[in-house]
Every structure is written in C-alpha cells, then in structure tokens.
N, C-alpha and C. Protein backbone atom coordinates (compact mmCIF):
# COMPACT_ATOMS: atom_id res chain seq x y z
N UNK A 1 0.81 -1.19 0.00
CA UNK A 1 0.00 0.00 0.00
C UNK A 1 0.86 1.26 0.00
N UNK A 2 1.87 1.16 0.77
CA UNK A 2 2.74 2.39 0.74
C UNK A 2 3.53 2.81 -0.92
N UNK A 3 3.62 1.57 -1.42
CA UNK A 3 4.10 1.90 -2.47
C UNK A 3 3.13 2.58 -3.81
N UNK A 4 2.25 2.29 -3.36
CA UNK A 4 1.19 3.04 -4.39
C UNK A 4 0.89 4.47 -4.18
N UNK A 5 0.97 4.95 -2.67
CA UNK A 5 0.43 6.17 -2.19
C UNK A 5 1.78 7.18 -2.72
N UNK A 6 3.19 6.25 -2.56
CA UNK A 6 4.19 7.16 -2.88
C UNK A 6 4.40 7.24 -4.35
N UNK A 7 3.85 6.43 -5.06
CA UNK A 7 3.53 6.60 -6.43
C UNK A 7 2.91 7.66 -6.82
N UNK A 8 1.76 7.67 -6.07
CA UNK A 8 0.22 9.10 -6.75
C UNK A 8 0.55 10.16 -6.40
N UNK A 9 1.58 10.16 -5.17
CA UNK A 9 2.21 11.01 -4.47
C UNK A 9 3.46 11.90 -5.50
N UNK A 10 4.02 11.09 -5.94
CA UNK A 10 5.05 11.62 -7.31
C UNK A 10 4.38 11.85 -8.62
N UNK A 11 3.27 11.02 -9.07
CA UNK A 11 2.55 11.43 -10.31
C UNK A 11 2.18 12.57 -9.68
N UNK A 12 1.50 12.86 -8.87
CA UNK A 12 0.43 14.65 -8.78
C UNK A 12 1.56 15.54 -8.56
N UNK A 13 2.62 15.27 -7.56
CA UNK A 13 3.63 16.05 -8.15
C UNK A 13 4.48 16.38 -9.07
N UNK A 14 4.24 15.35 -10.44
CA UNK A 14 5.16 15.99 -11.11
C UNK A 14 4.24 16.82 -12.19
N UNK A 15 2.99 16.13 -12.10
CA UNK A 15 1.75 16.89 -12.92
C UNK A 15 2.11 18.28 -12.25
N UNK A 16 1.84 18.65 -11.10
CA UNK A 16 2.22 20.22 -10.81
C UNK A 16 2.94 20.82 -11.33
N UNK A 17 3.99 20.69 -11.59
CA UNK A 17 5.51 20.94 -11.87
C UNK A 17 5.23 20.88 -13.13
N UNK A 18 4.97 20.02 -14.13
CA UNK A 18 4.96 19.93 -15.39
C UNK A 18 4.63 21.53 -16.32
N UNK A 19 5.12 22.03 -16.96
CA UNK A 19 5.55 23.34 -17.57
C UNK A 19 4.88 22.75 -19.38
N UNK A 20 3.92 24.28 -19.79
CA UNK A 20 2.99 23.82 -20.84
C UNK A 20 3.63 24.86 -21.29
N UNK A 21 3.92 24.41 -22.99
CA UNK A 21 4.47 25.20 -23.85
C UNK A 21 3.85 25.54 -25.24
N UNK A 22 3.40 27.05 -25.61
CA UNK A 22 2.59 27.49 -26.38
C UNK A 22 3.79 27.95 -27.53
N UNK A 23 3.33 28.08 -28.92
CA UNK A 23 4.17 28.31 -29.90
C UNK A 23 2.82 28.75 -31.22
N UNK A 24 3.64 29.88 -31.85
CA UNK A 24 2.56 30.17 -32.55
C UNK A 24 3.73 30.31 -34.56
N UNK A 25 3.66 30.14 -34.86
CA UNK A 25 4.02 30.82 -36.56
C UNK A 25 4.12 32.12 -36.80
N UNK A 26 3.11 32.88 -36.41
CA UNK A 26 2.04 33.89 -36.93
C UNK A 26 1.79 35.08 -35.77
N UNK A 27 3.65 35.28 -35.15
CA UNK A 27 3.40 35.99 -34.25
C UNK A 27 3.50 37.74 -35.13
N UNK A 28 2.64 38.97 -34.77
CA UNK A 28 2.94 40.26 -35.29
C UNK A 28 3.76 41.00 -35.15
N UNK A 29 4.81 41.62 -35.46
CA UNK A 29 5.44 42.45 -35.12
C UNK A 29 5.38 43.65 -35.92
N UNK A 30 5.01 44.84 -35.28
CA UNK A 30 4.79 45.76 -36.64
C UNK A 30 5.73 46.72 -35.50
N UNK A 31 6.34 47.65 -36.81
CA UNK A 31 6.90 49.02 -36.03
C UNK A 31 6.50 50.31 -36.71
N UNK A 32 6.74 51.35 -35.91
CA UNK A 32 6.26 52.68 -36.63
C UNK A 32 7.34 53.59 -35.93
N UNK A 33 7.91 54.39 -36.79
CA UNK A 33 9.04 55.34 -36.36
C UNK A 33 8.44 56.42 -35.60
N UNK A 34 8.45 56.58 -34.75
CA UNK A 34 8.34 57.62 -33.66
C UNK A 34 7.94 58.83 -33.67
N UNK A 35 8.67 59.54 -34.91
CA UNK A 35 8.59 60.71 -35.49
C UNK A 35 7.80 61.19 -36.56
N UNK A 36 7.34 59.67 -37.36
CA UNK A 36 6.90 60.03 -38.71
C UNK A 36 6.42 58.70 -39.12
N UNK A 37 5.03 58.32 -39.30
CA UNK A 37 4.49 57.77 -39.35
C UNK A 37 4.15 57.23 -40.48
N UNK A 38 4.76 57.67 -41.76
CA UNK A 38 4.86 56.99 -43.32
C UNK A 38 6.16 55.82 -42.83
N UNK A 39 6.80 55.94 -41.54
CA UNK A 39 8.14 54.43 -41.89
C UNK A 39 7.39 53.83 -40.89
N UNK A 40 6.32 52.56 -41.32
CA UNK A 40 5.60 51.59 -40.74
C UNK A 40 5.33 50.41 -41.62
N UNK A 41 5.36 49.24 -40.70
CA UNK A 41 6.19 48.22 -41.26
C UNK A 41 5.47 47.08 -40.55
N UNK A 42 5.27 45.72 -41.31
CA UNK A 42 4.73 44.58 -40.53
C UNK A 42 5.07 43.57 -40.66
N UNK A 43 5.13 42.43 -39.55
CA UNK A 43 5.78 41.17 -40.05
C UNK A 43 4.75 40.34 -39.07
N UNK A 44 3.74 39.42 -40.10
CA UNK A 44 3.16 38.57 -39.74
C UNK A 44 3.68 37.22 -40.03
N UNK A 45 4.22 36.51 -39.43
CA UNK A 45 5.44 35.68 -39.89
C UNK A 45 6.42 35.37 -38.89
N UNK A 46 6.48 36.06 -37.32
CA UNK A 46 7.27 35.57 -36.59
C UNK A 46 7.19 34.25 -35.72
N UNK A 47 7.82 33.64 -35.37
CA UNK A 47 7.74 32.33 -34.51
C UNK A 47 8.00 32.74 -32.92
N UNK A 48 6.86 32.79 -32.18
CA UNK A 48 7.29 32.32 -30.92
C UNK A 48 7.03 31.31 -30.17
N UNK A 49 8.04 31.31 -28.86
CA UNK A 49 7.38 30.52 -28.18
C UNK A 49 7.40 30.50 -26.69
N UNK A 50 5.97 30.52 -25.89
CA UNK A 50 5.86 31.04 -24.30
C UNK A 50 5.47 29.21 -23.61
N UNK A 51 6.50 29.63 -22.74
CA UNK A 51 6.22 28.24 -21.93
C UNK A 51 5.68 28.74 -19.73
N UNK A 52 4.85 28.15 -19.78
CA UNK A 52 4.22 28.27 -18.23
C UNK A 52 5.12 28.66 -17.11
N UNK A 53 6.19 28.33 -17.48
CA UNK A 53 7.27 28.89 -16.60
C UNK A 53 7.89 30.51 -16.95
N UNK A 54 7.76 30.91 -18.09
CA UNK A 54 7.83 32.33 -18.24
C UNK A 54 9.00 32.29 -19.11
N UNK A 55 9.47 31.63 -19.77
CA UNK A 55 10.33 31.69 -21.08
C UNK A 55 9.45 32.48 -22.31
N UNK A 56 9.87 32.65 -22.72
CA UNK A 56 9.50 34.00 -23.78
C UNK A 56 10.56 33.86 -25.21
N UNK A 57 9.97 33.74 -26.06
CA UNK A 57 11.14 33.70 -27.38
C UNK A 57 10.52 34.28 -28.92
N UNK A 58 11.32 35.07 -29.52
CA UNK A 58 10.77 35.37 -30.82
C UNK A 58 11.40 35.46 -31.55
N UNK A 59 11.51 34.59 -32.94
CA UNK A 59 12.17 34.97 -33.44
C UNK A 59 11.98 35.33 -35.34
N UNK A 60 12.11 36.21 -36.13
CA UNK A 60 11.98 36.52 -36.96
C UNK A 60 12.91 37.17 -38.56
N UNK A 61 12.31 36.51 -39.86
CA UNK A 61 12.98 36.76 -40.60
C UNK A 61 12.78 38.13 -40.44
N UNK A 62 13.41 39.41 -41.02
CA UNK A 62 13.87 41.21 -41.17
C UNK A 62 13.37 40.75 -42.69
N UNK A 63 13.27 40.44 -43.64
CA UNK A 63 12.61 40.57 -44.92
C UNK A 63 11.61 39.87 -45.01
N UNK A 64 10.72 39.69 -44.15
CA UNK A 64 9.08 39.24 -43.96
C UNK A 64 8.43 40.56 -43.88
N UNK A 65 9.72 41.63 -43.01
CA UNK A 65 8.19 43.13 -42.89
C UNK A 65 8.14 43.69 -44.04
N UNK A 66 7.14 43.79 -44.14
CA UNK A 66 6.05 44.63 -45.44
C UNK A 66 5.85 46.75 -45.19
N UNK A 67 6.34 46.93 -46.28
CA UNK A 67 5.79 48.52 -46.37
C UNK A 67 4.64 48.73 -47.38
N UNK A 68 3.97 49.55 -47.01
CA UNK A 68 2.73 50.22 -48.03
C UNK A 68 3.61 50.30 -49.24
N UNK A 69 4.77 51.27 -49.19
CA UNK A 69 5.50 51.60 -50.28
C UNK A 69 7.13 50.50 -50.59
N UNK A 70 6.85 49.85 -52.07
CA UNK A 70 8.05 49.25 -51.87
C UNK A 70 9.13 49.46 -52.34
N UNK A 71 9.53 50.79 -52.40
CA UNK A 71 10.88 51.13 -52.23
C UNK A 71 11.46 51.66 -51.03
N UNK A 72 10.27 51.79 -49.98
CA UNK A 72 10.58 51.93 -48.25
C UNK A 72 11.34 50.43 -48.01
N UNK A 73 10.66 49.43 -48.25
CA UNK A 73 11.27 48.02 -48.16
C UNK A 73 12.52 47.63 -48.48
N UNK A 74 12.65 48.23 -49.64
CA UNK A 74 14.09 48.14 -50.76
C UNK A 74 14.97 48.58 -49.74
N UNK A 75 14.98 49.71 -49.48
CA UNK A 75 15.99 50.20 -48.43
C UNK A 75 16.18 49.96 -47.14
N UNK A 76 15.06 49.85 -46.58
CA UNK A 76 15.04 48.77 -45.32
C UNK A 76 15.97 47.87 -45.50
N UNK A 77 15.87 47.04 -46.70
CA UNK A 77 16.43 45.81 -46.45
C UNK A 77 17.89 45.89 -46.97
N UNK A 78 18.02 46.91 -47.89
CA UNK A 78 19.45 46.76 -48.12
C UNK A 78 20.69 47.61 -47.62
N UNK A 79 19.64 48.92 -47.22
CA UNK A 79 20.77 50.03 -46.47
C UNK A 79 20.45 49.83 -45.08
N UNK A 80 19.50 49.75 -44.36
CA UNK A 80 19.65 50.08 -42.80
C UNK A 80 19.61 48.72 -41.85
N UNK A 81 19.15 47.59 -42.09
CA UNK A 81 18.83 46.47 -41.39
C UNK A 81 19.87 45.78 -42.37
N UNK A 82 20.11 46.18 -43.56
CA UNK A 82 20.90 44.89 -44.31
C UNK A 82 20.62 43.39 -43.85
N UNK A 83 19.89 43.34 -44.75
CA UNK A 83 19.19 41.87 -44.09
C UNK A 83 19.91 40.50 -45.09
N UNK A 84 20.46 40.75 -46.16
CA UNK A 84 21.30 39.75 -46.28
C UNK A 84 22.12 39.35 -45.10
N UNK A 85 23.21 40.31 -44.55
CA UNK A 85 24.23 39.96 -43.96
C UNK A 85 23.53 39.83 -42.24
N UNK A 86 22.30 40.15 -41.93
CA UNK A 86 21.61 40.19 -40.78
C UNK A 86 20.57 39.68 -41.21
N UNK A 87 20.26 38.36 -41.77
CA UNK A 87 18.16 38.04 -42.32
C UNK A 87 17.59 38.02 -40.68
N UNK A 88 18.24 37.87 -39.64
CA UNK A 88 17.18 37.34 -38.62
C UNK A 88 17.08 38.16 -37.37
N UNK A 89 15.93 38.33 -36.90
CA UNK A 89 16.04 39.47 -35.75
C UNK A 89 15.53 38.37 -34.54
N UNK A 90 16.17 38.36 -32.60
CA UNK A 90 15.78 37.40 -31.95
C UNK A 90 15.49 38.12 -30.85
N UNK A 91 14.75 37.43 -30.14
CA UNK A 91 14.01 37.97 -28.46
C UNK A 91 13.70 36.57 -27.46
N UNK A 92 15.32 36.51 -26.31
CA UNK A 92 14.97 35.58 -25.74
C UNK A 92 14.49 36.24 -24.27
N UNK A 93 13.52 35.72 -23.66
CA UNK A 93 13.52 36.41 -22.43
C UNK A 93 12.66 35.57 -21.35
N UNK A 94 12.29 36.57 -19.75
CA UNK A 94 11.67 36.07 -19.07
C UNK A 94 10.86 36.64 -18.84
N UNK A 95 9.43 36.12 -18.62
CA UNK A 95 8.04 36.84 -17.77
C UNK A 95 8.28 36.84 -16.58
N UNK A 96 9.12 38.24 -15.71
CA UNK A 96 9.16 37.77 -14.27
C UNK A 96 8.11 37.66 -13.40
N UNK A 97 6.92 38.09 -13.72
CA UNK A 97 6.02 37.87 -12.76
C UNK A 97 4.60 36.60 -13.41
N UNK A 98 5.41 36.13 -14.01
CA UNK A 98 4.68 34.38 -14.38
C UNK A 98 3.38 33.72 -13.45
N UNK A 99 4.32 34.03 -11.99
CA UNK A 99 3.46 33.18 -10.98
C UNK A 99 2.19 34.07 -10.74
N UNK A 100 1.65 35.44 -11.46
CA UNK A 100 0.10 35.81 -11.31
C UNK A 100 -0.54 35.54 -12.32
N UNK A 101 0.03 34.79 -13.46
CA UNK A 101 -0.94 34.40 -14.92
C UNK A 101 -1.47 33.05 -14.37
N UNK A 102 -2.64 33.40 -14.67
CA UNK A 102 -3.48 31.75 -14.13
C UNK A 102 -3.97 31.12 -15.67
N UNK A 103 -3.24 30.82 -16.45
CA UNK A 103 -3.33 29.99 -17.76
C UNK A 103 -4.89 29.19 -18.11
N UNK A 104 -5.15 28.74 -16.48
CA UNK A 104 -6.66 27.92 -16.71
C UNK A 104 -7.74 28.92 -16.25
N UNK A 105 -7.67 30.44 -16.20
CA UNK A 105 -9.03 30.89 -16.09
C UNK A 105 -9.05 32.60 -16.96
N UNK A 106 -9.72 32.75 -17.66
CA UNK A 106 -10.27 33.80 -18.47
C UNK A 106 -9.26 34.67 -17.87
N UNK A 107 -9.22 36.00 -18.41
CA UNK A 107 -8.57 37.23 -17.57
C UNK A 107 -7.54 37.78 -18.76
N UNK A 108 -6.98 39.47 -18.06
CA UNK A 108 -6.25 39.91 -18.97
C UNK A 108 -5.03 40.29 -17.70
N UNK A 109 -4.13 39.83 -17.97
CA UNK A 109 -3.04 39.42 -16.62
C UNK A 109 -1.62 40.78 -17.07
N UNK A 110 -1.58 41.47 -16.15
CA UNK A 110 -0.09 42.49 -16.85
C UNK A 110 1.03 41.67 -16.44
N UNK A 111 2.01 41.67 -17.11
CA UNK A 111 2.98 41.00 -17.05
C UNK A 111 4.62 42.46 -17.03
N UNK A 112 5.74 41.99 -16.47
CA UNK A 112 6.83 42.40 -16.82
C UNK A 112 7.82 41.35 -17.91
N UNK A 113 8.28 42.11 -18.57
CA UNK A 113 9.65 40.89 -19.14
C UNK A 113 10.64 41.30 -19.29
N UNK A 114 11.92 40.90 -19.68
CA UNK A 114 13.02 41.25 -19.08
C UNK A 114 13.75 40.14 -20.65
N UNK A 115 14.67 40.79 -20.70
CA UNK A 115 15.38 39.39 -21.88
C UNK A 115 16.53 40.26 -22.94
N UNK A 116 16.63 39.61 -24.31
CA UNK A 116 17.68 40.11 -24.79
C UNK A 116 17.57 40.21 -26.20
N UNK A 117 17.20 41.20 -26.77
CA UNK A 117 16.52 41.15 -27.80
C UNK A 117 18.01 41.42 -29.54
N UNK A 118 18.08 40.51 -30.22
CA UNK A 118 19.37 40.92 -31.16
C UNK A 118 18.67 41.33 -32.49
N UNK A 119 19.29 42.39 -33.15
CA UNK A 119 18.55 42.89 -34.17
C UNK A 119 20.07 44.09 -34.96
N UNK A 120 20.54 43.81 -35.92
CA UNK A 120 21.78 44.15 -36.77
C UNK A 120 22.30 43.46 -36.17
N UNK A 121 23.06 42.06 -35.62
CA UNK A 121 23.67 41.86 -35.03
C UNK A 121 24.15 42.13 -33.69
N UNK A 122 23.22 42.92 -33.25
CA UNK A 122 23.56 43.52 -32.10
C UNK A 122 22.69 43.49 -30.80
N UNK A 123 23.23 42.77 -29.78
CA UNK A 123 22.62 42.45 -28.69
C UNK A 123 22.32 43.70 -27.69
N UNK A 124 21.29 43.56 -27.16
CA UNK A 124 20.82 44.59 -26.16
C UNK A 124 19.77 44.01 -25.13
N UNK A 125 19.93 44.12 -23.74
CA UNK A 125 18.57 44.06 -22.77
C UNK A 125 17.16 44.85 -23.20
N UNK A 126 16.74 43.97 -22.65
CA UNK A 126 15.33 44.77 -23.22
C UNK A 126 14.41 44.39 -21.86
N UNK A 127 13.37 45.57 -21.31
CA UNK A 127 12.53 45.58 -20.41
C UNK A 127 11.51 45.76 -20.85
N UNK A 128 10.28 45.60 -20.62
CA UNK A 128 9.10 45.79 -21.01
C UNK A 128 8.06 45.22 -20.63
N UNK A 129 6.55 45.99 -20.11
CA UNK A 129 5.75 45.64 -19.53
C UNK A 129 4.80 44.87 -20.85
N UNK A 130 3.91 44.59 -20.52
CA UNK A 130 2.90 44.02 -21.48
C UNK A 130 1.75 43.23 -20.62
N UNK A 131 0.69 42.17 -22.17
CA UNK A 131 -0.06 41.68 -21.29
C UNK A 131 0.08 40.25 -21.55
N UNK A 132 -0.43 39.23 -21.18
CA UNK A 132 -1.22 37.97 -21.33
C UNK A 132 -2.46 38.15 -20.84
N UNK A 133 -3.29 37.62 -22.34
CA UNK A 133 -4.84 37.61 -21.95
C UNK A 133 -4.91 36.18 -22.26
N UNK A 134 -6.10 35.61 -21.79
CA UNK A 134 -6.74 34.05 -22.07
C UNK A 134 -7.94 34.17 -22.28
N UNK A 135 -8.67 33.98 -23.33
CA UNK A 135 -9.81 33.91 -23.63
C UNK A 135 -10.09 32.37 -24.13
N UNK A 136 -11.30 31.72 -23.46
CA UNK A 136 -11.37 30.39 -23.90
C UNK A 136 -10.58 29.34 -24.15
N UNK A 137 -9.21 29.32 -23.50
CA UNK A 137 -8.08 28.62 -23.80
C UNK A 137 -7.31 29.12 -24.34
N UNK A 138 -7.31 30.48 -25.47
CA UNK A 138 -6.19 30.74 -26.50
C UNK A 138 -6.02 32.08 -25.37
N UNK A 139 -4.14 31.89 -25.39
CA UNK A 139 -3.55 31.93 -24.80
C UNK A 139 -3.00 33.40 -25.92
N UNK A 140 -2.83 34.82 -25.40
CA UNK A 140 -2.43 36.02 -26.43
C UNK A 140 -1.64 36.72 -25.65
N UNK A 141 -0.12 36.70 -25.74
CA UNK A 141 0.71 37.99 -25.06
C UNK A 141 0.78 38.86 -26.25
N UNK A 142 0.86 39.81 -25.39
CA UNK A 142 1.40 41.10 -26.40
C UNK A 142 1.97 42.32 -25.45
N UNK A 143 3.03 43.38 -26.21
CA UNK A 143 3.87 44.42 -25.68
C UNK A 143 3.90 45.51 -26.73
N UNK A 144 4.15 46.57 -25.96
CA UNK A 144 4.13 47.83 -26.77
C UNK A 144 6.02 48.30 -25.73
N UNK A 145 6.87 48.86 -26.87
CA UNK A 145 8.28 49.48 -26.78
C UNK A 145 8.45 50.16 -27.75
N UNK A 146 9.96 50.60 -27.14
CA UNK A 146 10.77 51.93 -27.88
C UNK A 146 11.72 51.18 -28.18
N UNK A 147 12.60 51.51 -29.55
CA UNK A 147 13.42 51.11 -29.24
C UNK A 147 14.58 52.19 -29.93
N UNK A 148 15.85 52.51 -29.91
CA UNK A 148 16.47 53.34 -30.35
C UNK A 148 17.88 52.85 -31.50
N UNK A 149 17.39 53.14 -32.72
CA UNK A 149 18.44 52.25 -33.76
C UNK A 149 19.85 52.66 -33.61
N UNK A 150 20.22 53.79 -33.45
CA UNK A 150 21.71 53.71 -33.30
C UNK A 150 22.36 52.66 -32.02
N UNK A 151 21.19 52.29 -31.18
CA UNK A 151 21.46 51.55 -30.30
C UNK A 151 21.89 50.09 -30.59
N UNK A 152 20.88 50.09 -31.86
CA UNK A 152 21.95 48.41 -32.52
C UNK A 152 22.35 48.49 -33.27
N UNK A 153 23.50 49.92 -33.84
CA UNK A 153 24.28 50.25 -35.22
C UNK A 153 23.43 49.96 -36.09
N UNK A 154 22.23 50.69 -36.46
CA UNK A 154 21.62 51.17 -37.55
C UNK A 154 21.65 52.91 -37.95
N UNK A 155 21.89 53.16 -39.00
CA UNK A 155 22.36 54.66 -38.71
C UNK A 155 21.60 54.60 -40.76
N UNK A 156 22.50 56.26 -40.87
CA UNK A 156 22.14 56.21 -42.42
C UNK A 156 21.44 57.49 -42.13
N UNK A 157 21.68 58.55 -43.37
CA UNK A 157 21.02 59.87 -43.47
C UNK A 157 19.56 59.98 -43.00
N UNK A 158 18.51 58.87 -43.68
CA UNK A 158 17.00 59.16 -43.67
C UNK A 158 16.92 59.11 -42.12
N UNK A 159 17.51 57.86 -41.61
CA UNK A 159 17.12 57.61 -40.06
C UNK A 159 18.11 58.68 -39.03
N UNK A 160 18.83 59.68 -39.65
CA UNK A 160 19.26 60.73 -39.01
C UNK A 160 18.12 61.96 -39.31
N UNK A 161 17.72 61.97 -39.68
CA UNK A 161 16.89 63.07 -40.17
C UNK A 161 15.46 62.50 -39.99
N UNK A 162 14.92 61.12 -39.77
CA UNK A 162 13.63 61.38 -39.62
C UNK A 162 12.97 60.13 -38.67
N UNK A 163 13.76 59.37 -38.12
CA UNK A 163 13.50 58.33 -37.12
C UNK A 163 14.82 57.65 -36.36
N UNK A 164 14.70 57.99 -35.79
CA UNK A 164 15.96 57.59 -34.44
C UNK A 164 15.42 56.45 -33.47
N UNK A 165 13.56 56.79 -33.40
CA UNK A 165 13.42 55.79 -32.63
C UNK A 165 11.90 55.38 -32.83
N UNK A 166 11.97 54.14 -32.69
CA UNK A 166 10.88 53.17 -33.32
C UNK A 166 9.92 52.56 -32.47
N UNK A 167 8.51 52.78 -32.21
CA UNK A 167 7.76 52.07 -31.72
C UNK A 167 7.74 50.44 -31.99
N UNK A 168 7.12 49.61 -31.17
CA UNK A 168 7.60 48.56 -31.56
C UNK A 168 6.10 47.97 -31.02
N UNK A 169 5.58 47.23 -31.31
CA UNK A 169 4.09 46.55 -31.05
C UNK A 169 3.81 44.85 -31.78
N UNK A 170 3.94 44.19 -30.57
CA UNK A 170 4.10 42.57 -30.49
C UNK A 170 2.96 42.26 -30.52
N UNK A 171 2.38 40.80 -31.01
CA UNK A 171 0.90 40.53 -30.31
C UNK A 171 1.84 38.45 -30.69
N UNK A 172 1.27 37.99 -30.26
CA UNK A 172 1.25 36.85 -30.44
C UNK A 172 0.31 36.00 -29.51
N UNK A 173 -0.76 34.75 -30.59
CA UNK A 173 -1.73 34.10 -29.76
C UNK A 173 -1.34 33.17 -30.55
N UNK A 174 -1.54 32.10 -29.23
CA UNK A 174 -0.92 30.66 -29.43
C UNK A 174 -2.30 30.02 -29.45
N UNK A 175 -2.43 29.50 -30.38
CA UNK A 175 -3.55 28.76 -30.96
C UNK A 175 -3.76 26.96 -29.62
C-alpha cells in the first residue's frame, strides 16, 4: 500500500511541476518610427514561443516586414537592417512575474519581461511591460516598446533626419 500512495504522491507532483508550452508561426510584429508615421512596417510571420514557466522567445525573418510603399522596403532591407548579412532578428527572455498568470481561467493578466533582444547583429537588454490575456483557452501575449536604432548600429542619413526611434508593437496568440 505504501508503495502506491508514494507513487500518486510523485505522479500529482510531477503533474504540478509539469511546464505547458505554447508556440505560434504567426506571431505580429509591426513598427512605426516615432517621429513620422509613413516608416511603418509589418511582419506577420514571426515564430514564438511562451512556456508556463515564463520563457519568452521570438524569433523573426527582417525581410518578412512589409511597407505600403516598396521602395521603403528596398531600403530597409538593403541600407539600414541589411538583411542579407543580418536576415534574422531574436528575443529571448523572461516573464518575471509568471506566478500571477493563471493559464486555466479567463482574464487579462499584466505581465513584466526582461530578456535580450538581437537585431543588426547587435545584442541589447530589453525591459518591457505588457499583457497575457486568455480567452477560452487561446492563450495572447502582447507588448508595446521603444526602441532606439543607433542603439543596434543602424544609422544612415534618412534615419538621421527622420527616425531615431521606433515604436515597436508585439501581439502573439498561441492557438
């Protein structure tokens, strides 16, 4: 008998413990320059992935975002992001306050995150509040940031003269 109780005893504990991991394709990332609102840009196309423990990850091709105008794109991709020699932009991080998202009940939960976001090659911390909502099971973080391009050696006349710094607006729902 003892050996069974210390059995159900380790199954329910490791069911506790056990960490659920959401991943989507089709995460958004759109940006809009700060200053001037014709350099706005979208990439429906990123991969993330959020696990119950508060891992956080995104990662995305730089020639998936889309401009209204495509010679905004052209240059995007070949003078300021140079996305040949840089195709991929990454965001690894943590939800530090994980333990108030209740995954199994409705709600729109604020979250902090904290992590390391690389974009020209160039690594930087990144802070940022945001949310997790749950509606009916599907599981939706999303964040609103700044971010400042000379900060990851992006430079170049236009972005001296007309965006230095870039709104940045995440959504991702894990199906």
């Amino acid at each position: 008998m003892k050996f069974w109780t210390l059995l159900l005893f380790i199954g329910g504990f490791t069911h506790l413990n056990a960490q659920k991991k959401y991943s989507t394709n089709n995460a958004i990332v759109r940006f809009i320059a700060a200053d001037d609102s014709d350099i706005d840009a979208i990439n429906k196309e990123a991969v993330s992935r959020l696990e119950t423990n508060g891992d956080l990850s995104f990662i995305l091709l730089v020639k998936n975002f889309k401009f209204e105008m495509e010679t905004m794109q052209k240059h995007f991709n070949s003078e300021y992001l140079e996305s040949d020699k840089f195709p991929r932009a990454f965001f690894a991080g943590k939800i530090t306050n994980i333990n108030t998202v209740n995954f199994s009940k409705d709600g729109k939960y604020p979250i902090t995150v904290n992590g390391n976001m690389q974009v020209h090659g160039v690594n930087k911390p990144i802070q940022t509040n945001g949310w997790i909502e749950i509606n009916k099971g599907i599981v939706t973080a999303s964040a609103q940031f700044v971010v400042t391009l000379k900060d990851f050696g992006i430079g170049g006349i236009l972005i001296k003269m007309v965006a230095d710094k870039i709104n940045i607006d995440v959504t991702a729902t894990y199906p």
